[in-house]
Structures are given as structure tokens and as C-alpha cells.
C-alpha atoms as a PDB file:
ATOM      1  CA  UNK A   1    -125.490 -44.406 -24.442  1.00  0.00           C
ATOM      2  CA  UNK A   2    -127.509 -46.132 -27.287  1.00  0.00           C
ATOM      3  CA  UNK A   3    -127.059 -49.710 -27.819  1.00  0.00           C
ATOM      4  CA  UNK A   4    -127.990 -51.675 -31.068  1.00  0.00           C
ATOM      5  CA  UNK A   5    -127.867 -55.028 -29.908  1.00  0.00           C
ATOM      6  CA  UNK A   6    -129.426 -56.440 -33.244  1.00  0.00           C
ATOM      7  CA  UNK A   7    -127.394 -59.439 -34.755  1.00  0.00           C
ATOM      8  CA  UNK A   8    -124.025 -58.329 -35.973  1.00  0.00           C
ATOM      9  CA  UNK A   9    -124.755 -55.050 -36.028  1.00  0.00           C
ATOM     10  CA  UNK A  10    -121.448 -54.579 -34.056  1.00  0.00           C
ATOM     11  CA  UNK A  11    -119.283 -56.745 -36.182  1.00  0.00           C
ATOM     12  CA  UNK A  12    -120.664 -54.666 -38.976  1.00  0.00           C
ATOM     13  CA  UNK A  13    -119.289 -51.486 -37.371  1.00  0.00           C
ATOM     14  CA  UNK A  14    -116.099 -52.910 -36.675  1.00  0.00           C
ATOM     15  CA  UNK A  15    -115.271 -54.084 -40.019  1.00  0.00           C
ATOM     16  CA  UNK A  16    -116.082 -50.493 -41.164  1.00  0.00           C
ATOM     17  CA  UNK A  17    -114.034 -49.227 -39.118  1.00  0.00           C
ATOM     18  CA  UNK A  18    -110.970 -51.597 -39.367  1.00  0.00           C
ATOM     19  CA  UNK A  19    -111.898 -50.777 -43.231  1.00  0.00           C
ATOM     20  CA  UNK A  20    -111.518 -47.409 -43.736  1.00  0.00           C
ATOM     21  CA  UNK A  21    -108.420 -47.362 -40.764  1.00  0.00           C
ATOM     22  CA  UNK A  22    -106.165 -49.540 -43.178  1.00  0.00           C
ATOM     23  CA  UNK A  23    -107.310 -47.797 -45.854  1.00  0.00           C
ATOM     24  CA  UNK A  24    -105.964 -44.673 -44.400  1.00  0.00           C
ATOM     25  CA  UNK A  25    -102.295 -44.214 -45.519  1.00  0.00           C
ATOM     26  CA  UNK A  26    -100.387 -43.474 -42.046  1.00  0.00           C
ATOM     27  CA  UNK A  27    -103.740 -44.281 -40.207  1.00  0.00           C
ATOM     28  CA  UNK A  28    -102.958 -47.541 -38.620  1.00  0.00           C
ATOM     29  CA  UNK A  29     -99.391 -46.948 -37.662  1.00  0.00           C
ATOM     30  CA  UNK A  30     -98.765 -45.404 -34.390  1.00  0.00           C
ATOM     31  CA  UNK A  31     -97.212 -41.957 -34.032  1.00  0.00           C
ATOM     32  CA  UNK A  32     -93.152 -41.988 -32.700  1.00  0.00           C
ATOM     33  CA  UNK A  33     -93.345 -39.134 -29.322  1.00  0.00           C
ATOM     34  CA  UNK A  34     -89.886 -38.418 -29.259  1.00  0.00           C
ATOM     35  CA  UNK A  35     -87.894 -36.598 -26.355  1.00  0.00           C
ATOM     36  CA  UNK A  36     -90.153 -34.521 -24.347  1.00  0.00           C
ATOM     37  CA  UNK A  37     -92.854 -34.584 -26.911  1.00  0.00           C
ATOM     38  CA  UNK A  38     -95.139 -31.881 -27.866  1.00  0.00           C
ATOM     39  CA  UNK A  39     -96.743 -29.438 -24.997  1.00  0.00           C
ATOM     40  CA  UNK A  40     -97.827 -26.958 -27.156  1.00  0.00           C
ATOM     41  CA  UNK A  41    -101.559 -26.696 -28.714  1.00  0.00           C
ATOM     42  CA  UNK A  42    -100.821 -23.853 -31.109  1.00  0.00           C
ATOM     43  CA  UNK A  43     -98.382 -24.448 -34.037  1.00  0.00           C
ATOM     44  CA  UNK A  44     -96.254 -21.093 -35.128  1.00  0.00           C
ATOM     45  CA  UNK A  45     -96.187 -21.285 -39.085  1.00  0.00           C
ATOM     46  CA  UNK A  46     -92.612 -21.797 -40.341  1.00  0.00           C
ATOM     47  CA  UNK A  47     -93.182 -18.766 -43.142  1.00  0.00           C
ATOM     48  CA  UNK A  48     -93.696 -16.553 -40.236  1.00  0.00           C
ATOM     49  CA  UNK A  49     -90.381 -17.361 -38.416  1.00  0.00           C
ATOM     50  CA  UNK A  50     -88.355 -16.858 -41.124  1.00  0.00           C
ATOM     51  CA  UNK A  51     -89.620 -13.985 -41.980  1.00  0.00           C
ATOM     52  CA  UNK A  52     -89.060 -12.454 -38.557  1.00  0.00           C
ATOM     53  CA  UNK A  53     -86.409 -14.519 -36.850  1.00  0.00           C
ATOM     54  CA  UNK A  54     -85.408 -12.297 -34.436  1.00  0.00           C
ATOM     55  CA  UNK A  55     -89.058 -11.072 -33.037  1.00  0.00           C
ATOM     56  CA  UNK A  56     -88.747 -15.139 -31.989  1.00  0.00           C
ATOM     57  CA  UNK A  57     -85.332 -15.787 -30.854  1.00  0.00           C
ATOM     58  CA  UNK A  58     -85.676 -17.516 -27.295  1.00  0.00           C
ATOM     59  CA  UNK A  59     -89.299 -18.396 -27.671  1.00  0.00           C
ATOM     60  CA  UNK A  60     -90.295 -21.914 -27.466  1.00  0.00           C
ATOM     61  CA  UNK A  61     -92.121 -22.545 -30.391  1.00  0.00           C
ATOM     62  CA  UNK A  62     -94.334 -25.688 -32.178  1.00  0.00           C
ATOM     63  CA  UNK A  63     -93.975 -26.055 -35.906  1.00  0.00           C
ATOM     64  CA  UNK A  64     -95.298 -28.915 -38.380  1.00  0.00           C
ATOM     65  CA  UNK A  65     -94.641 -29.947 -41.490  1.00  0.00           C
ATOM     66  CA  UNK A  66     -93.226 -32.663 -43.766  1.00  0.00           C
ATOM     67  CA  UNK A  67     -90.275 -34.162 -42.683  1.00  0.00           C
ATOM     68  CA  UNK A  68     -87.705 -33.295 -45.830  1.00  0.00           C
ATOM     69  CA  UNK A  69     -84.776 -34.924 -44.592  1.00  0.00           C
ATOM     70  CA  UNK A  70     -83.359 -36.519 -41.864  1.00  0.00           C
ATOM     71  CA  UNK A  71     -79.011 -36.701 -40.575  1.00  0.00           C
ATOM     72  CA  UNK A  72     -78.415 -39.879 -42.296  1.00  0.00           C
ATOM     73  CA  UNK A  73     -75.324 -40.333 -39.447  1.00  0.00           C
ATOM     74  CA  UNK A  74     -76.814 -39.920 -35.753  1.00  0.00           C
ATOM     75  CA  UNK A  75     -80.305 -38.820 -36.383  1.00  0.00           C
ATOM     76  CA  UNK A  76     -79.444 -35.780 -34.738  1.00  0.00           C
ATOM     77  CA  UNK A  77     -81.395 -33.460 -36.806  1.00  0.00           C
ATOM     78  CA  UNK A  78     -84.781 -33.162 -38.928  1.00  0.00           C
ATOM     79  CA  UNK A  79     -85.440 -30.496 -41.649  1.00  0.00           C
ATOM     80  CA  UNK A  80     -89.328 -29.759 -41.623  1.00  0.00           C
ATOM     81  CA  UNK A  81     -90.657 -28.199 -44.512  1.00  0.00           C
ATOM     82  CA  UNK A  82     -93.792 -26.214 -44.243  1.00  0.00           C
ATOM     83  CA  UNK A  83     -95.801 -23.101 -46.255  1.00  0.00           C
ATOM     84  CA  UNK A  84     -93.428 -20.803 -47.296  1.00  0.00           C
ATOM     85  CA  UNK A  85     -89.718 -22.471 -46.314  1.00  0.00           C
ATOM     86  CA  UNK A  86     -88.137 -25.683 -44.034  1.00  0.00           C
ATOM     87  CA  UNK A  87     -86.296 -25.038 -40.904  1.00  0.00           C
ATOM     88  CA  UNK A  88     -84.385 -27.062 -38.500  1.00  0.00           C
ATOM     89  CA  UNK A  89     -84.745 -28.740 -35.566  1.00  0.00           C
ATOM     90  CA  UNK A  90     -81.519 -30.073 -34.204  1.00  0.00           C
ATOM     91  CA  UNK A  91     -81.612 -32.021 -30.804  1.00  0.00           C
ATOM     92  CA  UNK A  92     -78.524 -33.376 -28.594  1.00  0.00           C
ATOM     93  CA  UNK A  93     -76.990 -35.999 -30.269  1.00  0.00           C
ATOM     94  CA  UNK A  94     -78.148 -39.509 -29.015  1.00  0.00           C
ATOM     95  CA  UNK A  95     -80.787 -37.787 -26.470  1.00  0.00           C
ATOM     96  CA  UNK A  96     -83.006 -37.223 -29.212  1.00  0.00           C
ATOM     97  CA  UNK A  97     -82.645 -39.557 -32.062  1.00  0.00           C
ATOM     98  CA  UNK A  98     -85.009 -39.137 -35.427  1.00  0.00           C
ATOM     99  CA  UNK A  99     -85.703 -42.361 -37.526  1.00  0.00           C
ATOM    100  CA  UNK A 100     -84.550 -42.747 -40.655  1.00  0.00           C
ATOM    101  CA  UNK A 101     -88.070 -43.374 -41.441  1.00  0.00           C
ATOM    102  CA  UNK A 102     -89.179 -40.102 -40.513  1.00  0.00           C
ATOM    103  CA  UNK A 103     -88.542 -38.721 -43.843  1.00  0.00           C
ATOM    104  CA  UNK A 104     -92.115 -38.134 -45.736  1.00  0.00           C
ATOM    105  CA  UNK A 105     -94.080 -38.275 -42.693  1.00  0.00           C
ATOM    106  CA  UNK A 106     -95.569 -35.162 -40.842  1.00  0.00           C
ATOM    107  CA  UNK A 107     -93.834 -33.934 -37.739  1.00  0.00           C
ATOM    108  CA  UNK A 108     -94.887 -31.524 -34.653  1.00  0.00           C
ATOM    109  CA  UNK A 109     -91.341 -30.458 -33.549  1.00  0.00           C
ATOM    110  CA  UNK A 110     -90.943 -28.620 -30.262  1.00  0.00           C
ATOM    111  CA  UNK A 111     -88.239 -26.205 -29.185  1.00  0.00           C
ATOM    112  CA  UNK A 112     -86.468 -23.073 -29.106  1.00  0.00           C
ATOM    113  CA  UNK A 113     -85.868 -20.503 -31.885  1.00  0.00           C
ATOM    114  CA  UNK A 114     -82.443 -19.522 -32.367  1.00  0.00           C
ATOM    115  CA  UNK A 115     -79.267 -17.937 -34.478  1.00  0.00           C
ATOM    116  CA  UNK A 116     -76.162 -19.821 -35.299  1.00  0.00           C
ATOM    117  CA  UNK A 117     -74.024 -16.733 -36.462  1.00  0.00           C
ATOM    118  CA  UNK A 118     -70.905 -18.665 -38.541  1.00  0.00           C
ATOM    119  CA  UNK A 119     -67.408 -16.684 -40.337  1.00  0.00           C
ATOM    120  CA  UNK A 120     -66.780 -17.958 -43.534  1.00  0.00           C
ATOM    121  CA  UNK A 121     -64.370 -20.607 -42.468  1.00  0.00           C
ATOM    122  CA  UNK A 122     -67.142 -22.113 -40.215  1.00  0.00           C
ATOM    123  CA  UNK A 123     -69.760 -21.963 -42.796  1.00  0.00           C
ATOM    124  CA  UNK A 124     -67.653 -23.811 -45.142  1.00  0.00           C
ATOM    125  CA  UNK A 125     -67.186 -26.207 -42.611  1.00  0.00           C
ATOM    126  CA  UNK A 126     -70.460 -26.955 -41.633  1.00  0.00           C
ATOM    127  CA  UNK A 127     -71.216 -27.144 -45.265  1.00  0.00           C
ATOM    128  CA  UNK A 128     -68.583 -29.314 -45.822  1.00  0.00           C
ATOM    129  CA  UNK A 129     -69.954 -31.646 -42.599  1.00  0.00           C
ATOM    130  CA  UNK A 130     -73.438 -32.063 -44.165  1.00  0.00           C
ATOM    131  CA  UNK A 131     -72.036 -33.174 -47.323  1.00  0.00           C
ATOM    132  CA  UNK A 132     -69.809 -35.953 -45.728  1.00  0.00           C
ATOM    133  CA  UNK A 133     -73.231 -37.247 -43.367  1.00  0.00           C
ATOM    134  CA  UNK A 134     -74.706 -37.688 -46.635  1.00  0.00           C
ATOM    135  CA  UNK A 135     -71.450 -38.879 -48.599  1.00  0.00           C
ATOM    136  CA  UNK A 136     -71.741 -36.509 -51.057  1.00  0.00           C
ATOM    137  CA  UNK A 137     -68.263 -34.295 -52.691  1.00  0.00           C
ATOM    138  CA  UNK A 138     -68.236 -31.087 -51.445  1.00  0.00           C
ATOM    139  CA  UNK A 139     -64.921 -28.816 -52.678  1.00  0.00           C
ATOM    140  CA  UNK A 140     -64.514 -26.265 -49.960  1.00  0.00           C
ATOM    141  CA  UNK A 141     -61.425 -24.270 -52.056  1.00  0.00           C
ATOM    142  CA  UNK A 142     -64.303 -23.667 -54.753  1.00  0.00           C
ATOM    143  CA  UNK A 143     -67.685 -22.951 -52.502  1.00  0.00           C
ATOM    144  CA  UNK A 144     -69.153 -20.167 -53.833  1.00  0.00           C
ATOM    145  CA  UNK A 145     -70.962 -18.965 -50.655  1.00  0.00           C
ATOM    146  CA  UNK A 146     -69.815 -15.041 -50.080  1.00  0.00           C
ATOM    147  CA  UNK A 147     -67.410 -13.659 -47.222  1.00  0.00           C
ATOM    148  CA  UNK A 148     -69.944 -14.146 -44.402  1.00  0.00           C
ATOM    149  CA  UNK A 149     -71.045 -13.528 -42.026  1.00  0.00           C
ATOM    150  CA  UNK A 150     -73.544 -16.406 -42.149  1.00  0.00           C
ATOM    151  CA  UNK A 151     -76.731 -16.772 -40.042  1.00  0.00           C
ATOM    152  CA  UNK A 152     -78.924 -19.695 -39.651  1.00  0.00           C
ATOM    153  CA  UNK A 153     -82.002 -20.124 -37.707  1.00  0.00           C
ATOM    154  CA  UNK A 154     -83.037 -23.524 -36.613  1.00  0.00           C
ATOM    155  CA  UNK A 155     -85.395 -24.649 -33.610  1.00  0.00           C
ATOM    156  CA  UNK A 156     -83.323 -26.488 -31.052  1.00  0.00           C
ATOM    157  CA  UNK A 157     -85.741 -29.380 -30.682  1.00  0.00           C
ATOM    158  CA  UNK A 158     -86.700 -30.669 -27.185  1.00  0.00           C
ATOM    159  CA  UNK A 159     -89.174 -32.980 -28.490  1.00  0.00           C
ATOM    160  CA  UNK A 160     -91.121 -34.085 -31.082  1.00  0.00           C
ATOM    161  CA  UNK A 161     -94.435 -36.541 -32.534  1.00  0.00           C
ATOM    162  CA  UNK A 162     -93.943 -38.159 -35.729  1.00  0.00           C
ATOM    163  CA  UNK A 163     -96.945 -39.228 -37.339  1.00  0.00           C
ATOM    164  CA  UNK A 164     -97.758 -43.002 -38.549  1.00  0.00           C
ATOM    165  CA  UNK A 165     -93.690 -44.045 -37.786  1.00  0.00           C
ATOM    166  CA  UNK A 166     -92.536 -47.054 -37.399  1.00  0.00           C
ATOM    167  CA  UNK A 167     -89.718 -46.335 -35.468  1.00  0.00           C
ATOM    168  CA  UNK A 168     -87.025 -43.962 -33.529  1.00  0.00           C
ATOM    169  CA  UNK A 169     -85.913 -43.769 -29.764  1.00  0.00           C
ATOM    170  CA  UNK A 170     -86.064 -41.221 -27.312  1.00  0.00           C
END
């Protein structure tokens, strides 16, 4: 290794380096690993799930994107928005538990692929659900969402790296 030992060079290079760090949006803040984190190197693009969902059903995949929104009531779910559509990635409530904070920030989000098939009624329902986490008026009698069935793919997260977060659990 090659040493400059010439009068603050090294305080020079620190201060450059502390420099462009904070200057960095996201730089200085430590990434959240939440649950069992992220094993895999290679990142499946979100486009190319949805347009094949079933060719991936089972598979334990990697995705990343921007974190779109977050369950505002237990953290129990992220929505990860990426080239060409979101998915997402719901974990066990209070095993996993995204921050808040999360939403904005880029997220690796591990898991398996798979198909909630719902009836009307249970669509409605589970649309009806995610308006009440968020406190918003949803009319069920009036939903204009077709006789079903319904389909959704999401990953079924078993872990997950959030980057430059301040906080979460897992």
C-alpha cells in the first residue's frame, strides 16, 4: 500500500470524503436490513413479473424499486414501484415491520411470488380494508370493480434492505 505521509495530506482526504458523503442525499444514513434481509445478487425486474406472473409463482425472487407506499397501520406491507408497474411485498404482521419512513427511499425486497385469487365480496373487502388503514371513504354498495374473479400478485416478503432509513424493526 502507498502512503503519503506529507503534512495533512490525510486530513485533506478525509474532509473530501466526509464532503462529498453528506453531500450525498441518502449517503450518510445507514441502510434498515429488515427480516432475513436480502440473499439474492440478481434483482428480477418488476415489468417482467407482471407480465408473466405465473411462469414465477413459487420462485423466490429480488426486486427493487422506490418505495410508493407503506401500511400506515402495522407496517405490514410495502408497495415498490419499479420500470413498468409496483408490486407488493407483504410480510407477517409484526415479524416484519416497514418504517413509516420507508416511503421515497429505494428498497431490495426479498420473497416469494404469488396469487391471491379473491370473489367479488372479498375484493370489495380488501378494498374496503386498505381504505380504512389509510382513513380514507370507501362505499362498497357503489365499487365499480366487475363480478370477479380478482387476482393479485404480490411477493410475500421474507426480508428486505432499505436504503439511507432511519428507522424500522425486524
Amino acid at each position: 500500500m502507498l502512503r503519503d505521509n506529507r503534512p495533512g495530506t490525510s486530513l485533506a482526504a478525509l474532509w473530501v470524503s466526509l464532503s462529498l458523503a453528506l453531500a450525498m442525499p441518502g449517503f450518510a444514513e445507514e441502510a434498515v436490513i429488515l427480516g432475513e434481509g436480502v440473499t439474492l445478487e440478481e434483482a428480477t425486474p418488476i415489468h417482467a413479473i407482471l407480465a408473466d406472473p405465473d411462469a414465477f409463482l413459487g420462485q423466490t425472487v429480488r426486486i427493487e424499486g422506490g418505495v410508493l407506499d407503506v401500511c400506515p397501520m402495522k407496517g405490514c406491507w410495502v408497495e415498490v414501484g419499479g420500470e413498468g408497474g409496483s408490486l407488493r411485498v407483504k410480510v407477517e404482521d409484526d415479524v416484519i415491520v416497514f418504517p413509516a419512513d420507508a416511503k421515497g427511499r429505494i428498497i431490495a425486497a426479498q420473497g416469494t411470488v404469488e396469487a391471491v385469487e379473491m370473489s367479488r365480496e372479498e375484493y370489495v373487502d380488501w378494498l374496503a380494508h386498505l381504505a380504512a388503514e389509510k382513513g380514507e371513504p370507501f362505499d362498497a354498495a357503489t365499487a365499480d370493480v366487475g363480478d370477479g374473479p380478482h387476482r393479485t400478485i404480490r411477493i410475500r416478503g421474507t426480508g428486505a434492505r432499505i436504503e439511507g432509513s432511519s428507522g424500522g424493526a425486524g
